[in-house]
C-alpha atoms as a PDB file:
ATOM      1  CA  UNK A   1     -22.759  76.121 -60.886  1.00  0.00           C
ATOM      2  CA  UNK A   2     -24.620  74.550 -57.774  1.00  0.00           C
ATOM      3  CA  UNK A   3     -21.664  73.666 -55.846  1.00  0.00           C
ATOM      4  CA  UNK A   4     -20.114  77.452 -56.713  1.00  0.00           C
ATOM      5  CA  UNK A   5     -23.324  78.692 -54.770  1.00  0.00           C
ATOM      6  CA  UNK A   6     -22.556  76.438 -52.154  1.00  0.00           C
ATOM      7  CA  UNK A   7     -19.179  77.799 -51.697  1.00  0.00           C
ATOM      8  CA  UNK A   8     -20.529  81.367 -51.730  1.00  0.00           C
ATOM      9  CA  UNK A   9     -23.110  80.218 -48.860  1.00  0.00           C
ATOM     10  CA  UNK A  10     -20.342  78.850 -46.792  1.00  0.00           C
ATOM     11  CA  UNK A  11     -18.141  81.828 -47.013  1.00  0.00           C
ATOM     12  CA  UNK A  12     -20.602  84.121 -46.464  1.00  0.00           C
ATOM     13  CA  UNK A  13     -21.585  82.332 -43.633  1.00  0.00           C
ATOM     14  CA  UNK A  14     -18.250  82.216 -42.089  1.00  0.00           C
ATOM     15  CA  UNK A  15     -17.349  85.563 -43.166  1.00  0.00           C
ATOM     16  CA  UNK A  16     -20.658  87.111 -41.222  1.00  0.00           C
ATOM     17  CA  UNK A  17     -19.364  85.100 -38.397  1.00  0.00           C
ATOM     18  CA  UNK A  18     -16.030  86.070 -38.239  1.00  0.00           C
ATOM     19  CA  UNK A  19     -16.079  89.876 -38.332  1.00  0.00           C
ATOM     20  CA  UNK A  20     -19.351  90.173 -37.036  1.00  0.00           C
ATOM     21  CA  UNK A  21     -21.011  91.787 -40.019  1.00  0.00           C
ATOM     22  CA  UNK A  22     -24.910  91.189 -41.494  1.00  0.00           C
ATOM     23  CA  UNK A  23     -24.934  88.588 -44.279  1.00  0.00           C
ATOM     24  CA  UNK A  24     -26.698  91.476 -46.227  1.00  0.00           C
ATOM     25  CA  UNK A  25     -23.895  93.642 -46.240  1.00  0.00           C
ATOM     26  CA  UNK A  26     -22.338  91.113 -48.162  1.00  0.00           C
ATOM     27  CA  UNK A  27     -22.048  91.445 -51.827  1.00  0.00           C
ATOM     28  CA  UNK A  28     -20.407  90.266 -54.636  1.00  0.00           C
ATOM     29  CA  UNK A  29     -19.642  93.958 -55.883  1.00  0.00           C
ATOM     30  CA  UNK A  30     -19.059  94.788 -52.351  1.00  0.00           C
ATOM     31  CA  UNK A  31     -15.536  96.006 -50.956  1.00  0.00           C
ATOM     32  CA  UNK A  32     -13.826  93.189 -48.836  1.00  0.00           C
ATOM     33  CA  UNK A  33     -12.007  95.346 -46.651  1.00  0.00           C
ATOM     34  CA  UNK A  34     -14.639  98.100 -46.098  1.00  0.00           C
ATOM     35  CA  UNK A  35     -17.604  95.823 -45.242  1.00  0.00           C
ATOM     36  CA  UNK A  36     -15.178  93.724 -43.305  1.00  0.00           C
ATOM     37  CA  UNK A  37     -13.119  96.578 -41.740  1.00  0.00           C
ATOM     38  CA  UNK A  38     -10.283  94.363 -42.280  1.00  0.00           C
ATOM     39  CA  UNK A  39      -6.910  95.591 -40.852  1.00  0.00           C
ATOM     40  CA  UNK A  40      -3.768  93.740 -41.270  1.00  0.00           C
ATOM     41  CA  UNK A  41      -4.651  91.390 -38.370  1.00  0.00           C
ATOM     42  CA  UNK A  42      -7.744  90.539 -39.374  1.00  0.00           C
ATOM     43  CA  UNK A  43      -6.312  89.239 -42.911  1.00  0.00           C
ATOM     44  CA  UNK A  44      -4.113  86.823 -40.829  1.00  0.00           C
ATOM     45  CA  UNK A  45      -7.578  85.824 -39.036  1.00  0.00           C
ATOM     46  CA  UNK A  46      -9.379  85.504 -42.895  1.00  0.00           C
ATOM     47  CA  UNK A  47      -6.248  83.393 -43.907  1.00  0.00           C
ATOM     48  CA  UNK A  48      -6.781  81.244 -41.109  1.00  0.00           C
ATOM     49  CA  UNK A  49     -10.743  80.785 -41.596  1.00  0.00           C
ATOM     50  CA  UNK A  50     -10.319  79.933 -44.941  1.00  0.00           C
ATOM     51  CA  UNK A  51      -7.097  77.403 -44.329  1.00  0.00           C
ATOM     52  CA  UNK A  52      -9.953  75.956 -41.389  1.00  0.00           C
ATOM     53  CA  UNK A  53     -12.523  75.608 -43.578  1.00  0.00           C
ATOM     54  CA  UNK A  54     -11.658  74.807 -47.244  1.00  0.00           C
ATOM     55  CA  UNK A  55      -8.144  72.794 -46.622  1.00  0.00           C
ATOM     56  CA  UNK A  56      -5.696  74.845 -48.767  1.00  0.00           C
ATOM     57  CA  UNK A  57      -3.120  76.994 -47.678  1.00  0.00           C
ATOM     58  CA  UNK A  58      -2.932  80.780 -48.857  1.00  0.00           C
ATOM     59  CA  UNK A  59      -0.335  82.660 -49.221  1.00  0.00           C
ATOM     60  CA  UNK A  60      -0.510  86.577 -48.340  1.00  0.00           C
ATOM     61  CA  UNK A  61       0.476  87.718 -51.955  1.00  0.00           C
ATOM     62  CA  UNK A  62      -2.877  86.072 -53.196  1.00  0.00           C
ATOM     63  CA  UNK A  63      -4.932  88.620 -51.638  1.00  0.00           C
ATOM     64  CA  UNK A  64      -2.764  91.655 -53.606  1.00  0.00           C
ATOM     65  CA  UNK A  65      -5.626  90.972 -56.202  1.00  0.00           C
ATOM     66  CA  UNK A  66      -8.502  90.440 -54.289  1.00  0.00           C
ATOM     67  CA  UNK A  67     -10.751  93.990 -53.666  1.00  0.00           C
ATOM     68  CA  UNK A  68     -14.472  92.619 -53.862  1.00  0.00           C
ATOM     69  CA  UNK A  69     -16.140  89.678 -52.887  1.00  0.00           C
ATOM     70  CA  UNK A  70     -16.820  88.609 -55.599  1.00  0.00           C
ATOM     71  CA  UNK A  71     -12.920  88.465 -56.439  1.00  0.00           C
ATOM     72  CA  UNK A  72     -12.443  86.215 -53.026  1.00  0.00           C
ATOM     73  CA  UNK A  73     -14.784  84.429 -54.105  1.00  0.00           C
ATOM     74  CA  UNK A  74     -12.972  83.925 -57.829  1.00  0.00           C
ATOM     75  CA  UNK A  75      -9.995  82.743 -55.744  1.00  0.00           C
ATOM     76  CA  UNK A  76     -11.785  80.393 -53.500  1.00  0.00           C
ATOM     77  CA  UNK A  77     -13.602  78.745 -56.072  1.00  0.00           C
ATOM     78  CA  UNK A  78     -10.231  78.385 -58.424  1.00  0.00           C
ATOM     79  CA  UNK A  79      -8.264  77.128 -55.376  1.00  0.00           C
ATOM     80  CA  UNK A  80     -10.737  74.648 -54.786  1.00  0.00           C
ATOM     81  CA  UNK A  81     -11.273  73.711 -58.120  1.00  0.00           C
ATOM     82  CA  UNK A  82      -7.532  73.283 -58.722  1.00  0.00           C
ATOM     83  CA  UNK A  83      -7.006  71.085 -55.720  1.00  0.00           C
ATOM     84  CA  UNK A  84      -9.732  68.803 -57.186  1.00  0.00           C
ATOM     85  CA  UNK A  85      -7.596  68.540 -60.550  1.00  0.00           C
ATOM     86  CA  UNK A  86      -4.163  67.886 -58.655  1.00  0.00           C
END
């Protein structure tokens, strides 16, 4: 479960960053695209932050499913852990 939290640090982290918003703001029952004010641009930017930082490619179809953070986070975590088992 450690290393989970540690994934949820960094994309926090990199999410407050990116789009500018307070770490606080950021919660796992939170809306991605509200707190973020994501528009269709900025999902290119998230693809490419997350390609940049965790070494899988995403494809824009994995984000139809994807509302809170805590469901990115879900997806991260499941991507990463998959890679590991490949």
């Amino acid at each position: 479960m450690k290393q989970n939290e540690q994934i949820i640090e960094k994309i926090n982290h990199f999410l407050s960053e990116e789009f500018e918003v307070e770490k606080e703001s950021i919660t796992p029952e939170g809306n991605i695209k509200e707190v973020l004010e994501l528009d269709s641009l900025d999902y290119i930017d998230l693809v490419v932050v997350i390609e940049n930082n965790f070494s899988f490619k995403v494809k824009p179809e994995d984000f139809s499913g994807i509302n809170t953070f805590e469901d990115f986070y879900n997806y991260v975590i499941s991507r990463l852990n998959a890679k590991e088992l490949a």
